[in-house]
PDB file of N, CA and C in Angstrom:
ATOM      1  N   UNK A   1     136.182  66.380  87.842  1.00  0.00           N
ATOM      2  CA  UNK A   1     136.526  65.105  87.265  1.00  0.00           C
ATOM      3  C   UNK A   1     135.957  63.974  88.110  1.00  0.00           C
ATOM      4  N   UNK A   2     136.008  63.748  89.385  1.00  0.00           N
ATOM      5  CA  UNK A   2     135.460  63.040  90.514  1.00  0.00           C
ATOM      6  C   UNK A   2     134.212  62.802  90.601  1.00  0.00           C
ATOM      7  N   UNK A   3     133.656  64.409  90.243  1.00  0.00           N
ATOM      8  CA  UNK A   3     132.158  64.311  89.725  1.00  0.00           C
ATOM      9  C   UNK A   3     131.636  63.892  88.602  1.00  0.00           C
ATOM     10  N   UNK A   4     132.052  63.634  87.647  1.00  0.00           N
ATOM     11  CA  UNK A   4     131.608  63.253  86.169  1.00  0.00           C
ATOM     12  C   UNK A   4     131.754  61.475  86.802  1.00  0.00           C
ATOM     13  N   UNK A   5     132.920  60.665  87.340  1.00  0.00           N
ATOM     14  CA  UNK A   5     132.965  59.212  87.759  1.00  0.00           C
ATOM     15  C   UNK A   5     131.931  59.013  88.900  1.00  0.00           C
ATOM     16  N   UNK A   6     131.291  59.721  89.557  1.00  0.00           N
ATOM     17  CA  UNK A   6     130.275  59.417  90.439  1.00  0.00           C
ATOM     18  C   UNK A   6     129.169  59.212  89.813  1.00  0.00           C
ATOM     19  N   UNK A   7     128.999  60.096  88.723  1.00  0.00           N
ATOM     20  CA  UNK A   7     127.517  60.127  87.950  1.00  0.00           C
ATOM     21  C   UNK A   7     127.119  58.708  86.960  1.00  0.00           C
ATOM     22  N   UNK A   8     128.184  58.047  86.496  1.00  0.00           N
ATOM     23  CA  UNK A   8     127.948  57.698  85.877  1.00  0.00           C
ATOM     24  C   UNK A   8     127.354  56.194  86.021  1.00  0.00           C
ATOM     25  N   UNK A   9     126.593  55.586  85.328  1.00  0.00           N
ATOM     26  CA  UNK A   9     126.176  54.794  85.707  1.00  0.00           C
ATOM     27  C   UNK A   9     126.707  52.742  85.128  1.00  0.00           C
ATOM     28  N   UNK A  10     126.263  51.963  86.137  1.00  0.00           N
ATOM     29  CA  UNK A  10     126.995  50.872  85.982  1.00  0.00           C
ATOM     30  C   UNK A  10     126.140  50.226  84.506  1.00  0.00           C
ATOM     31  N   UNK A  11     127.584  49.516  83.954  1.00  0.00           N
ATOM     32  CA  UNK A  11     126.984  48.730  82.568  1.00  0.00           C
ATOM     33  C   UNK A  11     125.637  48.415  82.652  1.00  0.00           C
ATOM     34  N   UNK A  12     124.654  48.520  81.889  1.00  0.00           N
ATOM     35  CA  UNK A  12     123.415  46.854  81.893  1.00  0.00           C
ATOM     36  C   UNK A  12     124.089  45.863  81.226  1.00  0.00           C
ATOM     37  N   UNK A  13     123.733  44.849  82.333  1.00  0.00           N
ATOM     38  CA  UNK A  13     124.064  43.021  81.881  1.00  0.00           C
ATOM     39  C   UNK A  13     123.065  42.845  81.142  1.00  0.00           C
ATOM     40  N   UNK A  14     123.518  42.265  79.527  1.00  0.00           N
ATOM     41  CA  UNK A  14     123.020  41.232  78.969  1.00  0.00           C
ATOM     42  C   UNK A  14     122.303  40.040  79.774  1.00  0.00           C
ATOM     43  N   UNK A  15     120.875  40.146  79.604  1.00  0.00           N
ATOM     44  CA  UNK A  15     120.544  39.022  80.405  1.00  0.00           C
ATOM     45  C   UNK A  15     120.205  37.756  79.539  1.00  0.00           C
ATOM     46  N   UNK A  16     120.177  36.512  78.895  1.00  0.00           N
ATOM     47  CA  UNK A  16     119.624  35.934  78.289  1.00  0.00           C
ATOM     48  C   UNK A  16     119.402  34.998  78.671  1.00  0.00           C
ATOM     49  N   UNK A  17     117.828  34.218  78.167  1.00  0.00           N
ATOM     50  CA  UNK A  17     117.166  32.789  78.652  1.00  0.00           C
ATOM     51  C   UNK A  17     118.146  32.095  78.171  1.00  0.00           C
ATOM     52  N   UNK A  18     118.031  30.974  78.598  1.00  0.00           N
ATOM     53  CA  UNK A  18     118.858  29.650  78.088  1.00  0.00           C
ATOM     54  C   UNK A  18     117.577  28.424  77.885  1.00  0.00           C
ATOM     55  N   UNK A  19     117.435  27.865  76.533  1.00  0.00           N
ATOM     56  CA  UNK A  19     116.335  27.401  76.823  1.00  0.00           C
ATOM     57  C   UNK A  19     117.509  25.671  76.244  1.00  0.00           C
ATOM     58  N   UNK A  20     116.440  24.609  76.877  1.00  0.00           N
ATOM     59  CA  UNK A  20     117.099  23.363  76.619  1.00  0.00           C
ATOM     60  C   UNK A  20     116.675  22.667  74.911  1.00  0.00           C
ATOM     61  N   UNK A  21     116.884  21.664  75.064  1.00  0.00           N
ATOM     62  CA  UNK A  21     117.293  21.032  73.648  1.00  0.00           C
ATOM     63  C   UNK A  21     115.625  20.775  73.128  1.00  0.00           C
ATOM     64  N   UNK A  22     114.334  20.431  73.749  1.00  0.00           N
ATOM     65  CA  UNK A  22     113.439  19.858  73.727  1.00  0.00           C
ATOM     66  C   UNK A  22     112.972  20.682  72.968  1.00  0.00           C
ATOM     67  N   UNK A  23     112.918  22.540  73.752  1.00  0.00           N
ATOM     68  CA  UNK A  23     112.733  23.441  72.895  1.00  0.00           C
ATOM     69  C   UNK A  23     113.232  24.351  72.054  1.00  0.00           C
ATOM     70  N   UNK A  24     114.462  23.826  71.516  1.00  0.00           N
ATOM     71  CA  UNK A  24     115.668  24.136  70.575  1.00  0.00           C
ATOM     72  C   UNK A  24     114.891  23.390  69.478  1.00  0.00           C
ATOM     73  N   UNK A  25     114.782  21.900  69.272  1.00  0.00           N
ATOM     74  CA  UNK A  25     113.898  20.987  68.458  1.00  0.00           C
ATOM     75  C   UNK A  25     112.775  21.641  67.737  1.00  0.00           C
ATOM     76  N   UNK A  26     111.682  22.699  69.007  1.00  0.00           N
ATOM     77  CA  UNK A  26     110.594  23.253  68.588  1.00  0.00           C
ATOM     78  C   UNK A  26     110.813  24.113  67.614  1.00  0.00           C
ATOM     79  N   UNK A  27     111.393  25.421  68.280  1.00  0.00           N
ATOM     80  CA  UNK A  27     111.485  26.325  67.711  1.00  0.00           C
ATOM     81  C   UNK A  27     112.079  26.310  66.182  1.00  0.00           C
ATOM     82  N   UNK A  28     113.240  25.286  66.108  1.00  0.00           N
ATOM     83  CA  UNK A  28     114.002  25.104  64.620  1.00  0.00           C
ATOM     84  C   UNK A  28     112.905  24.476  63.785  1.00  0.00           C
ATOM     85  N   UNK A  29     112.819  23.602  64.652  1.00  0.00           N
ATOM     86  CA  UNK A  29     111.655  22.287  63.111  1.00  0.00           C
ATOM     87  C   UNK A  29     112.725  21.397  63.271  1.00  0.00           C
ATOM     88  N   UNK A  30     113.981  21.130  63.810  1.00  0.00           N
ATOM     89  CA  UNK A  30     114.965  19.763  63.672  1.00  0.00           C
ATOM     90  C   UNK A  30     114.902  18.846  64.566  1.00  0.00           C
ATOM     91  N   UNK A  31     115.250  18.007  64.176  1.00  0.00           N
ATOM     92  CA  UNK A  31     115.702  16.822  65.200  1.00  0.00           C
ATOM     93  C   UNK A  31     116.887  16.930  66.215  1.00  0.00           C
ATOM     94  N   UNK A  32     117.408  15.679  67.031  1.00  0.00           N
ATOM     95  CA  UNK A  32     117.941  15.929  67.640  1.00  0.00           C
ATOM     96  C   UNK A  32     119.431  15.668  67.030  1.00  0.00           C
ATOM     97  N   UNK A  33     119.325  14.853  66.334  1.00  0.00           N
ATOM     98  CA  UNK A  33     120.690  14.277  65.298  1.00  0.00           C
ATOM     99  C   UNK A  33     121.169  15.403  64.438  1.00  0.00           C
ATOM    100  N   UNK A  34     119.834  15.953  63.700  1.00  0.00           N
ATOM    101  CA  UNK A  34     120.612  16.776  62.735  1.00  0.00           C
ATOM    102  C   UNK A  34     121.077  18.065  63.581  1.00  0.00           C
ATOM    103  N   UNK A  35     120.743  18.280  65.034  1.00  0.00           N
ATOM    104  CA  UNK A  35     121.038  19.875  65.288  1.00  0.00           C
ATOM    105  C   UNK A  35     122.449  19.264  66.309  1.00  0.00           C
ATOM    106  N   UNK A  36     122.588  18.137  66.308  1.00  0.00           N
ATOM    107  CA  UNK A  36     123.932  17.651  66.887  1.00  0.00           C
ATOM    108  C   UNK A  36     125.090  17.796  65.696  1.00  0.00           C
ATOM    109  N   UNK A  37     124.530  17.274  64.472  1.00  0.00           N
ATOM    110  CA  UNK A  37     125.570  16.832  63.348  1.00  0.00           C
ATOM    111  C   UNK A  37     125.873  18.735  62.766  1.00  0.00           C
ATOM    112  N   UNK A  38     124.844  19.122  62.696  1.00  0.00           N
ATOM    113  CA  UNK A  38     125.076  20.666  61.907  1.00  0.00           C
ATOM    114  C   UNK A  38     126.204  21.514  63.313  1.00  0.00           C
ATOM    115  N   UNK A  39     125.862  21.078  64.266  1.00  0.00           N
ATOM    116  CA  UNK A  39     126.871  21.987  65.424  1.00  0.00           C
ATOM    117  C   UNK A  39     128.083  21.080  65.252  1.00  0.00           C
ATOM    118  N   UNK A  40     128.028  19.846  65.059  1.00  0.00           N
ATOM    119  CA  UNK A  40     129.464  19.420  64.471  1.00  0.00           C
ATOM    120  C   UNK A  40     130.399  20.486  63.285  1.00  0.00           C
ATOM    121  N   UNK A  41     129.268  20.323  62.622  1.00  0.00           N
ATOM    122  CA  UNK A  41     129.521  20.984  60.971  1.00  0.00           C
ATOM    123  C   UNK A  41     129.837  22.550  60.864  1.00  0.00           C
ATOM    124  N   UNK A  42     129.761  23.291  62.309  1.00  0.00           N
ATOM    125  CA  UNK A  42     129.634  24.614  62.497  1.00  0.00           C
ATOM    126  C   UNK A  42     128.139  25.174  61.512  1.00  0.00           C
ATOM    127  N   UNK A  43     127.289  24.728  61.700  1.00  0.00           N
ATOM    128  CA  UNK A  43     126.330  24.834  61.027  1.00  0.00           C
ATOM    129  C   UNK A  43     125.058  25.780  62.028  1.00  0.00           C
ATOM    130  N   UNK A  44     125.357  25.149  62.953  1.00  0.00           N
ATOM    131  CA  UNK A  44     124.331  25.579  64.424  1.00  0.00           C
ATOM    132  C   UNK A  44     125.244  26.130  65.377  1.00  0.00           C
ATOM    133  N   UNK A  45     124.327  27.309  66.484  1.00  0.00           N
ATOM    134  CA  UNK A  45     125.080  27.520  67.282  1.00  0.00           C
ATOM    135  C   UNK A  45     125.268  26.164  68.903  1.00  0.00           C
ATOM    136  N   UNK A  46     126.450  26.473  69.348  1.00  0.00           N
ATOM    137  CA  UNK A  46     126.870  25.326  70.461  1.00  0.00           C
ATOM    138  C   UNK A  46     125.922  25.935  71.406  1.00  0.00           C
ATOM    139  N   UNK A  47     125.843  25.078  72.334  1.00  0.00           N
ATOM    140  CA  UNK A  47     125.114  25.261  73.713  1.00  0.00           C
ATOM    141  C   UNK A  47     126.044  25.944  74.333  1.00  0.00           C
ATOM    142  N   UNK A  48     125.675  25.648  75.918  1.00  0.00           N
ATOM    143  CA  UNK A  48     126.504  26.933  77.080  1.00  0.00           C
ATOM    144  C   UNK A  48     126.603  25.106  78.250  1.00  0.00           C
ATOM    145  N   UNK A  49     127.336  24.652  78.431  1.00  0.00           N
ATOM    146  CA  UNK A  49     127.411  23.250  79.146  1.00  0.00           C
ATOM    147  C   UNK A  49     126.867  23.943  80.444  1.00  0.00           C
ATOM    148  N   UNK A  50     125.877  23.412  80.979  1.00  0.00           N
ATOM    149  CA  UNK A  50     125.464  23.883  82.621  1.00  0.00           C
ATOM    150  C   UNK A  50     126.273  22.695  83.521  1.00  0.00           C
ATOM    151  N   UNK A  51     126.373  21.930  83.373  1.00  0.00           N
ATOM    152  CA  UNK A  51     127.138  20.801  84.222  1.00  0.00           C
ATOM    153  C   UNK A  51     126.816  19.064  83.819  1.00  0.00           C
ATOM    154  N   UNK A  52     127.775  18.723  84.215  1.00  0.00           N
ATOM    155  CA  UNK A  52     127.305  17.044  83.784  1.00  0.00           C
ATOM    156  C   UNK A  52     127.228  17.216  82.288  1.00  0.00           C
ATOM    157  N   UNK A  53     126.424  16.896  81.890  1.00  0.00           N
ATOM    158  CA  UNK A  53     125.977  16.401  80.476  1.00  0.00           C
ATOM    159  C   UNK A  53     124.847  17.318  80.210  1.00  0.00           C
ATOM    160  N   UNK A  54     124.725  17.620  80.795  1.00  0.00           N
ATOM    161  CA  UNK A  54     123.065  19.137  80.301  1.00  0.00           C
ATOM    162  C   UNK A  54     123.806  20.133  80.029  1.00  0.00           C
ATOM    163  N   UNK A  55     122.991  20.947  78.801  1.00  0.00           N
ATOM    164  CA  UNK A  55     123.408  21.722  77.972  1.00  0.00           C
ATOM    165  C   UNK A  55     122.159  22.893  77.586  1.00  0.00           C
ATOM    166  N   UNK A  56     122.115  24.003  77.325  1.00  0.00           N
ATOM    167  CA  UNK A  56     121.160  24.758  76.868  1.00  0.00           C
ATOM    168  C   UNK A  56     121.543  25.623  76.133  1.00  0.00           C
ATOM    169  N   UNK A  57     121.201  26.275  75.345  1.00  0.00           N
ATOM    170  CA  UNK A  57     121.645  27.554  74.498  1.00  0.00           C
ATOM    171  C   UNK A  57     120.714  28.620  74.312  1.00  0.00           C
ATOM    172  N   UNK A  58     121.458  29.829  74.055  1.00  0.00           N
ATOM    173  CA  UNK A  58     121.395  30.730  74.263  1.00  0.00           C
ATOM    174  C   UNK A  58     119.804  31.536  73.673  1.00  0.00           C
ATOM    175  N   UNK A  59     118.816  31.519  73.830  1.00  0.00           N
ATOM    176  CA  UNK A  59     118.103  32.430  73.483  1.00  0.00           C
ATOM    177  C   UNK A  59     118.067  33.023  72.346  1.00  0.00           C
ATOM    178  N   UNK A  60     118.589  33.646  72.553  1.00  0.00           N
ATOM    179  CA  UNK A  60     118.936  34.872  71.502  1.00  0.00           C
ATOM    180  C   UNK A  60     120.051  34.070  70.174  1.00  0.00           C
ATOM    181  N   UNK A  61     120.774  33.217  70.239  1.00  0.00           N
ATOM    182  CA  UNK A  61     121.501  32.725  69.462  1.00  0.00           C
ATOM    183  C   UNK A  61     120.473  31.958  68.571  1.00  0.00           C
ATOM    184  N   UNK A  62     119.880  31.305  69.015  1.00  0.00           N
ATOM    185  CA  UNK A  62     118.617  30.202  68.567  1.00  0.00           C
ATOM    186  C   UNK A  62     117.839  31.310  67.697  1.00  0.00           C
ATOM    187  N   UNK A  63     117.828  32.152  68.165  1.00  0.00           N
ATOM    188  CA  UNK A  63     116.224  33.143  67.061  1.00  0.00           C
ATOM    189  C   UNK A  63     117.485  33.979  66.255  1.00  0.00           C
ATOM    190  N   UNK A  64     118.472  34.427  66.454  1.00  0.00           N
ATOM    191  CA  UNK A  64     119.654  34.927  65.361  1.00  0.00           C
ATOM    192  C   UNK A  64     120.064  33.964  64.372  1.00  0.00           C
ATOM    193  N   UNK A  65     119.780  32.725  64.366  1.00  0.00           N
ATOM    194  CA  UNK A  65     119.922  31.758  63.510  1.00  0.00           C
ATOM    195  C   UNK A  65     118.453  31.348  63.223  1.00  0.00           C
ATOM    196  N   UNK A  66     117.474  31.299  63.512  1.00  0.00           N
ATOM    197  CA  UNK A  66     116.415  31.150  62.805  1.00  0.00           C
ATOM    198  C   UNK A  66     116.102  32.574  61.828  1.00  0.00           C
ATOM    199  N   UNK A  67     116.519  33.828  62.213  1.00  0.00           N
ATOM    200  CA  UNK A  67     116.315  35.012  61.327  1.00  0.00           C
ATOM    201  C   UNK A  67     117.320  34.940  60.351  1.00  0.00           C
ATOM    202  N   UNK A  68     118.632  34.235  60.517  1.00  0.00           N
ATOM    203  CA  UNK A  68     119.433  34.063  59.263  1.00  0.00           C
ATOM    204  C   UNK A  68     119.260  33.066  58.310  1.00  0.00           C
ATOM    205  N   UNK A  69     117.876  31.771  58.602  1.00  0.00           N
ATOM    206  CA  UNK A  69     117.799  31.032  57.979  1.00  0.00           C
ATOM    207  C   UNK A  69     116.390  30.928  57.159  1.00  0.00           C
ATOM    208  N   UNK A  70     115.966  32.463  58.014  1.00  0.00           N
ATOM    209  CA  UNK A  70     114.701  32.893  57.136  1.00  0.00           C
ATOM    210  C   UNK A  70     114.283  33.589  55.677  1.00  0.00           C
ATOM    211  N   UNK A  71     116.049  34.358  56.299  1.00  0.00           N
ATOM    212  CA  UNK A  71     116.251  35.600  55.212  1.00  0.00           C
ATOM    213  C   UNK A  71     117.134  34.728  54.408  1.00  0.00           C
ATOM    214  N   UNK A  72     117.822  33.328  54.231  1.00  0.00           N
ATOM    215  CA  UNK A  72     118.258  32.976  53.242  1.00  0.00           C
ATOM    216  C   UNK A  72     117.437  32.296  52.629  1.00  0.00           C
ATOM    217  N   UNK A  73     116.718  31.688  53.087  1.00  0.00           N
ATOM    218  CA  UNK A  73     115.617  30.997  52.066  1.00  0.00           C
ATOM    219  C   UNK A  73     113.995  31.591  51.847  1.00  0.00           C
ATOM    220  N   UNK A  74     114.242  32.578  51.457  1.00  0.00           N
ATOM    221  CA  UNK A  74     113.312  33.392  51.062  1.00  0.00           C
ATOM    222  C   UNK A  74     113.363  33.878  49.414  1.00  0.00           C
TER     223      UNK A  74
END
């Protein structure tokens, strides 16, 4: 039993970029108003607050919502 908990190995961490708003803008095609007003609206995903007033989001959240907004308007 001791031996089976030695073997085993530790989780992999999720690693993900955090990219900022400039290239949140790019990648969507939006502005900065409408990707403020739609994350009001639960429309967009929220950022991750790094401190102060800077903000970035998630990588992977940003292209999971561009693939859900591909496959609906198709």
């Amino acid at each position: 039993m001791a031996d089976q908990e030695s073997t085993k190995l530790p989780e992999a961490r999720r690693v993900t970029r955090l990219i900022r708003l400039k290239e949140v803008q790019h990648r969507v095609g939006l502005g900065r108003s409408t990707i403020y007003r739609w994350m009001a609206e639960g429309k967009f995903p929220k950022p991750v607050q790094l401190g102060g007033y800077a903000v970035a989001w998630a990588q992977e959240d940003i292209d999971l919502w561009i693939a859900q907004h591909a496959q609906s308007s198709t």
